[in-house]
C-alpha atoms as a PDB file:
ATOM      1  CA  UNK A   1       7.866  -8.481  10.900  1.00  0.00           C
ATOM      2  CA  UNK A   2       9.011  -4.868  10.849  1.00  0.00           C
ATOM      3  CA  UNK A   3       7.370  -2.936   7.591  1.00  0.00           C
ATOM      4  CA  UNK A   4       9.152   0.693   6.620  1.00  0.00           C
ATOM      5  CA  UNK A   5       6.827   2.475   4.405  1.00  0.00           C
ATOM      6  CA  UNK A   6       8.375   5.369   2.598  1.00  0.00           C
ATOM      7  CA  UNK A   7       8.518   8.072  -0.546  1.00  0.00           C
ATOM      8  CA  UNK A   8       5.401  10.154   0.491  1.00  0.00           C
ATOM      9  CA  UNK A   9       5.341  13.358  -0.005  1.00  0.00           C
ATOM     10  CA  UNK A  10       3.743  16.518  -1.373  1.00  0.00           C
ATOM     11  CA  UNK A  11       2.650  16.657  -4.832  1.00  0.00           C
ATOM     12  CA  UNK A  12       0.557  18.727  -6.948  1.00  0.00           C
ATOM     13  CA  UNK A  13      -3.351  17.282  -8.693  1.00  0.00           C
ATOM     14  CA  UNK A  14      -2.262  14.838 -11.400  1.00  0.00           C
ATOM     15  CA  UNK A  15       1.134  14.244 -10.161  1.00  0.00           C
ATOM     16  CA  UNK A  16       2.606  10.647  -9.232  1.00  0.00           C
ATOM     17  CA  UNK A  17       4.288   8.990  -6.324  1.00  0.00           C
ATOM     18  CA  UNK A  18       5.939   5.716  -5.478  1.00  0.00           C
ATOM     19  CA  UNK A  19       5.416   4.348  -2.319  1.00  0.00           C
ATOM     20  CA  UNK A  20       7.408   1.795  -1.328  1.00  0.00           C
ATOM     21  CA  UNK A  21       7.690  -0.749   1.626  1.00  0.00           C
ATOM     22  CA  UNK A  22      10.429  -3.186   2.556  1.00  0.00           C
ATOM     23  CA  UNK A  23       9.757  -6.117   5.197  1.00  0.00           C
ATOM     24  CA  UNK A  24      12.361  -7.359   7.763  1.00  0.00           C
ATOM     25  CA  UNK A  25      12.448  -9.719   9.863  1.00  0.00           C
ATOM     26  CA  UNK A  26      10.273 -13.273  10.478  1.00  0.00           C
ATOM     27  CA  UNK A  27       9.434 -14.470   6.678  1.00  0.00           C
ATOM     28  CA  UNK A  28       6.450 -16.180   6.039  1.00  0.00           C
ATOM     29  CA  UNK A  29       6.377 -19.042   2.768  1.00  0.00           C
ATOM     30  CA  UNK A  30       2.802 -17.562   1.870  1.00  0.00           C
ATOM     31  CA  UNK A  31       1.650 -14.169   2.656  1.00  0.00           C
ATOM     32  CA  UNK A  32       0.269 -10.806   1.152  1.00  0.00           C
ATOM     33  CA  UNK A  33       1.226  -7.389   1.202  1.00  0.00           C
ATOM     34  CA  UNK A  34      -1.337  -4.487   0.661  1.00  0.00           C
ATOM     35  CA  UNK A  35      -1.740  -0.853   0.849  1.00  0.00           C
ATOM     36  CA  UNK A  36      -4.467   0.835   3.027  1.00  0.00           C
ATOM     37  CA  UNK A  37      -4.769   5.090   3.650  1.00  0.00           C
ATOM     38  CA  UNK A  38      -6.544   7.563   6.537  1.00  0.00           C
ATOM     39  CA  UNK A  39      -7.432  10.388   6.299  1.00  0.00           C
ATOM     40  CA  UNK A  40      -8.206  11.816   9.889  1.00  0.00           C
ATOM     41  CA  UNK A  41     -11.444  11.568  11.617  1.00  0.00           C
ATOM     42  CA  UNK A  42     -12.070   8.683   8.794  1.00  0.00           C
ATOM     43  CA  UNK A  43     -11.877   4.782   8.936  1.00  0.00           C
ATOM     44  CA  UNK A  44      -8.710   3.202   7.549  1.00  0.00           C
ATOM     45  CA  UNK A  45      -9.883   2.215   3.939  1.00  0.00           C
ATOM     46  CA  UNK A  46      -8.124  -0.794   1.404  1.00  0.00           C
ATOM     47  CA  UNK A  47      -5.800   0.757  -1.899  1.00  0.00           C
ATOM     48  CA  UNK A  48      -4.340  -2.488  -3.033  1.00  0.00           C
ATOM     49  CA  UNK A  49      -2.890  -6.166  -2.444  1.00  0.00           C
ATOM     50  CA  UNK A  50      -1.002  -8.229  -3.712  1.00  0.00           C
ATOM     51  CA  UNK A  51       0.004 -11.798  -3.363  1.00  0.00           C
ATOM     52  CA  UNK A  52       3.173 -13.305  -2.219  1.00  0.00           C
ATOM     53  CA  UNK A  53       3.883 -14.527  -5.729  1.00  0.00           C
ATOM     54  CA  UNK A  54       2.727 -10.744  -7.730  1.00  0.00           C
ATOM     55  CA  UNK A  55       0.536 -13.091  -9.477  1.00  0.00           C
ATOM     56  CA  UNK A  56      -2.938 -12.146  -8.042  1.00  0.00           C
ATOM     57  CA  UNK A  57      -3.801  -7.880  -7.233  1.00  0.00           C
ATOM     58  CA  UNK A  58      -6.670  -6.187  -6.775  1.00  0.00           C
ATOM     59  CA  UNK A  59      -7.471  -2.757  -6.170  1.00  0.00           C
ATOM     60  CA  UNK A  60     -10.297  -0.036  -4.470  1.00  0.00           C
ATOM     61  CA  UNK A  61     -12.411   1.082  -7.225  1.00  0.00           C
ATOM     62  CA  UNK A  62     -10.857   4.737  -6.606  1.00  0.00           C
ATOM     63  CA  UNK A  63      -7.048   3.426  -7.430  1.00  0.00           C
ATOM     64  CA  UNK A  64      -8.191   1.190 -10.323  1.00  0.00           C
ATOM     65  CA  UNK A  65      -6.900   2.895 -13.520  1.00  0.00           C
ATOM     66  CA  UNK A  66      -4.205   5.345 -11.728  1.00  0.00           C
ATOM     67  CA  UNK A  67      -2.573   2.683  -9.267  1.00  0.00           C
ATOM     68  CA  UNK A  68      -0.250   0.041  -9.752  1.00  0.00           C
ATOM     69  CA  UNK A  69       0.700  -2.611  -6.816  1.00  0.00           C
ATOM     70  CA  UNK A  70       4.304  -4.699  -7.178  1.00  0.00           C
ATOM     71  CA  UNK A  71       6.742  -6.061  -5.654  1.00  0.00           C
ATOM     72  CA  UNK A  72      10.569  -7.230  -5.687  1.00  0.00           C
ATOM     73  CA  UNK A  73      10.342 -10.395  -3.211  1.00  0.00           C
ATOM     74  CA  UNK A  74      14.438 -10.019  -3.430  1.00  0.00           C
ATOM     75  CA  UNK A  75      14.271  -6.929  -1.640  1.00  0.00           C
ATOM     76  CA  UNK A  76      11.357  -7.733   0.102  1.00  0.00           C
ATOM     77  CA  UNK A  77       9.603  -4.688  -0.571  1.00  0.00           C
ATOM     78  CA  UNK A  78       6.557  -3.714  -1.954  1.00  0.00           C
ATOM     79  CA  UNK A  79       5.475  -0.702  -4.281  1.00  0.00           C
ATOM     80  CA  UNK A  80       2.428   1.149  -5.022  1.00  0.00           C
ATOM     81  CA  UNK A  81       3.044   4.050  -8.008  1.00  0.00           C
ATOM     82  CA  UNK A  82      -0.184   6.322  -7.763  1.00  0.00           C
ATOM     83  CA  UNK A  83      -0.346   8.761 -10.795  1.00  0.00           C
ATOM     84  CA  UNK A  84      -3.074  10.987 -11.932  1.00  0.00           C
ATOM     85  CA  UNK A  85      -2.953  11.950  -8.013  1.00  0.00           C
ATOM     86  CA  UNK A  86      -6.259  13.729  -7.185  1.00  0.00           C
ATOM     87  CA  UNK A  87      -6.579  16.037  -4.002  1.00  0.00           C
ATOM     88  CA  UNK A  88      -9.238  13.229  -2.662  1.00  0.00           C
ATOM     89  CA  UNK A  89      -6.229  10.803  -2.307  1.00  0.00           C
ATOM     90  CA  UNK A  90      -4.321  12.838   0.229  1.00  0.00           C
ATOM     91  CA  UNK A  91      -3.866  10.820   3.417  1.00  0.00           C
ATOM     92  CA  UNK A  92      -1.553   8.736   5.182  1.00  0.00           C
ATOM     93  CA  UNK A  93      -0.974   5.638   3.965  1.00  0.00           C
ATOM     94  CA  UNK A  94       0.028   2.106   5.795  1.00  0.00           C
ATOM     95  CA  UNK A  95       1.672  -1.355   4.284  1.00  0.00           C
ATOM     96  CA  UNK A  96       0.685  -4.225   5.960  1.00  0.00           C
ATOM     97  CA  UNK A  97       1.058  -7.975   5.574  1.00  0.00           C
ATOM     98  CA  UNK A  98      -1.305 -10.723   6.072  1.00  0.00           C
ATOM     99  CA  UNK A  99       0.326 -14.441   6.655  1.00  0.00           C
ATOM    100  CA  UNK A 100      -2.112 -15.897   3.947  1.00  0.00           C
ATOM    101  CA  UNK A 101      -2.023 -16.498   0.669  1.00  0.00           C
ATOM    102  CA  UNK A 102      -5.590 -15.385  -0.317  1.00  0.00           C
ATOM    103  CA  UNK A 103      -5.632 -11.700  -0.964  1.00  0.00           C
ATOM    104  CA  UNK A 104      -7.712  -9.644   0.791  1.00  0.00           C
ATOM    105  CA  UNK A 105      -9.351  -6.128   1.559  1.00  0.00           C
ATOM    106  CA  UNK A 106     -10.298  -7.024   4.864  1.00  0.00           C
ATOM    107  CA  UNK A 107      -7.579  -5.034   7.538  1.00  0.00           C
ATOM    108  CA  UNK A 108      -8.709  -7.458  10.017  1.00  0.00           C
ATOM    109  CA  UNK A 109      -6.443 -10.296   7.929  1.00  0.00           C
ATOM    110  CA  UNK A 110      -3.444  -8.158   8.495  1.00  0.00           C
ATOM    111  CA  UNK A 111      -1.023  -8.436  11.599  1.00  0.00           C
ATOM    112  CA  UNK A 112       1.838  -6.879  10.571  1.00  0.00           C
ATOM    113  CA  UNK A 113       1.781  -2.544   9.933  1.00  0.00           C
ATOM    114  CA  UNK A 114       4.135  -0.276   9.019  1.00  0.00           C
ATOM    115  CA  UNK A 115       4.333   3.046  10.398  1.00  0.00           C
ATOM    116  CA  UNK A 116       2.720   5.100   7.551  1.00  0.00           C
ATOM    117  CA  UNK A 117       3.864   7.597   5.010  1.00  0.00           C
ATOM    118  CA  UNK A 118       1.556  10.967   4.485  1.00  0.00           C
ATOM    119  CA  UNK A 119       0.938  11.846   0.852  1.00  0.00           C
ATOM    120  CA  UNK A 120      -0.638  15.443   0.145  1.00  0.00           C
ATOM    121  CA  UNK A 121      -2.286  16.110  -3.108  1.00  0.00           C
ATOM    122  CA  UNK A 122      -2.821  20.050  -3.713  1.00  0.00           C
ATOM    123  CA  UNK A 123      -5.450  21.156  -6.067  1.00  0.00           C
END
């Protein structure tokens, strides 16, 4: 599975962004696709999920409220829009998959990562 993450960028404190991420390659019947950031020096921390069907999401207590996990499983691609952008959300952030059908926050569940997109927040 190849994952292209894309539409970081620099925006100012309360701004908004859409991430996106489209998947190519081996297809799995049941799987999950979630949203994870770094910042450097710091442990890679969970955003979002959501389930192969965009029936079951969940979210980090500091995106709940501001960001919103989708997808379009006819472009294979998943989307995370992020408003009310705070400077404490600035890092890179990664799309992964996990070939289950339980979501989860645990990175160790995911096998497949994109490459990252960096997203700045000034103050």
């Amino acid at each position: 599975v190849q994952l292209q993450a894309s539409g970081g960028g620099l925006v100012q404190a309360g701004g908004s962004l859409r991430l996106s991420c489209a998947a190519s390659g081996r297809t799995f019947s049941r799987y999950s696709m979630a949203w994870f950031r770094q910042v450097p020096g710091q442990e890679r921390e969970f955003v979002a999920v959501i389930s192969w069907s965009g029936s079951n999401k969940d979210y980090a207590d500091s995106a709940k409220g501001r960001f919103t996990i989708s997808s379009d499983n006819a472009k294979n691609t998943v989307y995370l829009q992020m408003n009310s952008l705070k400077p404490e959300d600035t890092a890179v952030y990664y799309c992964a998959v996990s070939p289950t059908a339980q979501i989860t926050m645990n990175e160790r569940a995911y096998l497949y990562w994109g490459q990252g997109t960096q997203v700045t927040v000034s103050s």
